[in-house]
Protein backbone atom coordinates (compact mmCIF):
# COMPACT_ATOMS: atom_id res chain seq x y z
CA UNK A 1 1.84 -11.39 -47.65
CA UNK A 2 1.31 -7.52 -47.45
CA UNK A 3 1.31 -5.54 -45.10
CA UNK A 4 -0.40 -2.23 -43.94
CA UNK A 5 0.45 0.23 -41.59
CA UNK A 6 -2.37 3.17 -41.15
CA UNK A 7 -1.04 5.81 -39.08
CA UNK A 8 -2.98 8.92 -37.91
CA UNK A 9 -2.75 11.45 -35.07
CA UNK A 10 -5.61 11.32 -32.58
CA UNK A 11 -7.05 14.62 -31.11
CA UNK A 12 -5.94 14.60 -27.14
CA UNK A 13 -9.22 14.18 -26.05
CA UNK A 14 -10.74 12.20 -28.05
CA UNK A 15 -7.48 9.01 -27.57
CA UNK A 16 -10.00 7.03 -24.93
CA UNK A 17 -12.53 7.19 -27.46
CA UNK A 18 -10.49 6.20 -30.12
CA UNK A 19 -9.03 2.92 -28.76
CA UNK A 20 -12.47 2.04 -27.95
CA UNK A 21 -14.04 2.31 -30.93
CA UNK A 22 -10.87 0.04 -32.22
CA UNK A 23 -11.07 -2.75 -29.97
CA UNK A 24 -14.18 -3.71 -31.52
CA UNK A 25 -12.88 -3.33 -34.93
CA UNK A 26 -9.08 -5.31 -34.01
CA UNK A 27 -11.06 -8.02 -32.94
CA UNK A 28 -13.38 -8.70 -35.60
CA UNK A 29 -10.25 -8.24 -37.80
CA UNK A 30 -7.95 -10.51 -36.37
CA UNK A 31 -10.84 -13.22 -36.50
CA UNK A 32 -10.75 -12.90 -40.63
CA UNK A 33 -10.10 -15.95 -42.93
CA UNK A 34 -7.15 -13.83 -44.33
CA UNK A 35 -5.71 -12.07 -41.71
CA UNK A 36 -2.41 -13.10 -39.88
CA UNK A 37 -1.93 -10.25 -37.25
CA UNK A 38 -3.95 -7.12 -36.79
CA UNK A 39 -3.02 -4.58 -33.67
CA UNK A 40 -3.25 -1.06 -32.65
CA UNK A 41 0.16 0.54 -31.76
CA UNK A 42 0.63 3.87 -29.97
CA UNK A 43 4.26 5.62 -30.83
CA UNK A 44 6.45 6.41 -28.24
CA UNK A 45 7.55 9.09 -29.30
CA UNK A 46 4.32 10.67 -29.25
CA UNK A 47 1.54 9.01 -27.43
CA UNK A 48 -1.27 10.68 -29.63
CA UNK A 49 -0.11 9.08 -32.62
CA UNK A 50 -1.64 5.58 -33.21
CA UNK A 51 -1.50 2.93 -35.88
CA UNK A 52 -2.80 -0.23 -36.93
CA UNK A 53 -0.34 -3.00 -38.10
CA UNK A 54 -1.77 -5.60 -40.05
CA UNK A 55 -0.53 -8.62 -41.96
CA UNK A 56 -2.86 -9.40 -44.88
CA UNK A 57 -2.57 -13.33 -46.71
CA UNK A 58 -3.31 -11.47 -50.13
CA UNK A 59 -5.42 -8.76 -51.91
CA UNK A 60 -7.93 -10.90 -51.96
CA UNK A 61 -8.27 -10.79 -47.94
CA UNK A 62 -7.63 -7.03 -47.87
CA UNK A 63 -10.71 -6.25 -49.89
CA UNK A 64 -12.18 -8.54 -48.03
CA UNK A 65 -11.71 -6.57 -44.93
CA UNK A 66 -12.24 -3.34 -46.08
CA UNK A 67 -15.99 -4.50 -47.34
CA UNK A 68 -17.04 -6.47 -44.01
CA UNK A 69 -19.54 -4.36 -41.99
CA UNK A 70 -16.85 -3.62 -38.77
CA UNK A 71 -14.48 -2.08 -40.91
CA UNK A 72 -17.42 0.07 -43.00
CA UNK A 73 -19.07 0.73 -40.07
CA UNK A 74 -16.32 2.12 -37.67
CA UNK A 75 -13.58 3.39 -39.53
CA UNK A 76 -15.68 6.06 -40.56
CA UNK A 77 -16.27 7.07 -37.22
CA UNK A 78 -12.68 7.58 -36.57
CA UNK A 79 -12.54 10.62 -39.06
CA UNK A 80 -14.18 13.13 -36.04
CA UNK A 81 -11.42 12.03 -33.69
CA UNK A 82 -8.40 12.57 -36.08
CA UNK A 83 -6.08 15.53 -35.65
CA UNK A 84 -5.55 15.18 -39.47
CA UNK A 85 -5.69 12.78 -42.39
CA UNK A 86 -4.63 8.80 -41.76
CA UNK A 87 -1.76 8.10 -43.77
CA UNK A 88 -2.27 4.31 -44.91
CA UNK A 89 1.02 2.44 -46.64
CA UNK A 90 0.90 -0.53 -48.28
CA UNK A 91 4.27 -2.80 -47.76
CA UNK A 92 5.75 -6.19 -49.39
CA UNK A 93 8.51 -7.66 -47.95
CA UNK A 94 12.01 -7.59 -49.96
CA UNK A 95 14.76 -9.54 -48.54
């Protein structure tokens, strides 16, 4: 299994437009052959900073993913709203 955490900070006013735009995309997600949990997660330390979780099967689903027409179609959308890059991180679990 990996898993991905992309984290990015949203611009104040644009957070309601943000998790819009997302709901569409975390539910197409979550439907995938190879996904086995996909959410968006707001910090709580600061409530502008956002990211997806998401447990992948494989590679092989990830790619997947990133090629299916909700993820190439919104993502890019989210650039406008960002208060700075998205920082995505790959993860494997270890013990």
């Amino acid at each position: 299994m990996i898993k991905i955490v992309a984290k990015a900070k949203v611009k104040p006013d644009c957070k309601e437009k943000f998790i819009e735009l997302a709901k569409p995309l975390v539910a197409a997600s979550q439907a995938e052959e190879g996904n086995i949990a996909y959410h968006l997660h707001e910090s709580l330390e600061d409530p502008y900073t956002m990211a997806f979780i998401e447990f992948w099967k494989d590679q092989a689903a990830i790619d997947f993913h990133n090629a299916t027409p909700h993820f190439t179609s919104i993502c890019p959308q989210f650039d406008a709203l960002f208060d700075g890059p998205m920082d995505v991180a790959h993860f494997v679990e270890v013990v």
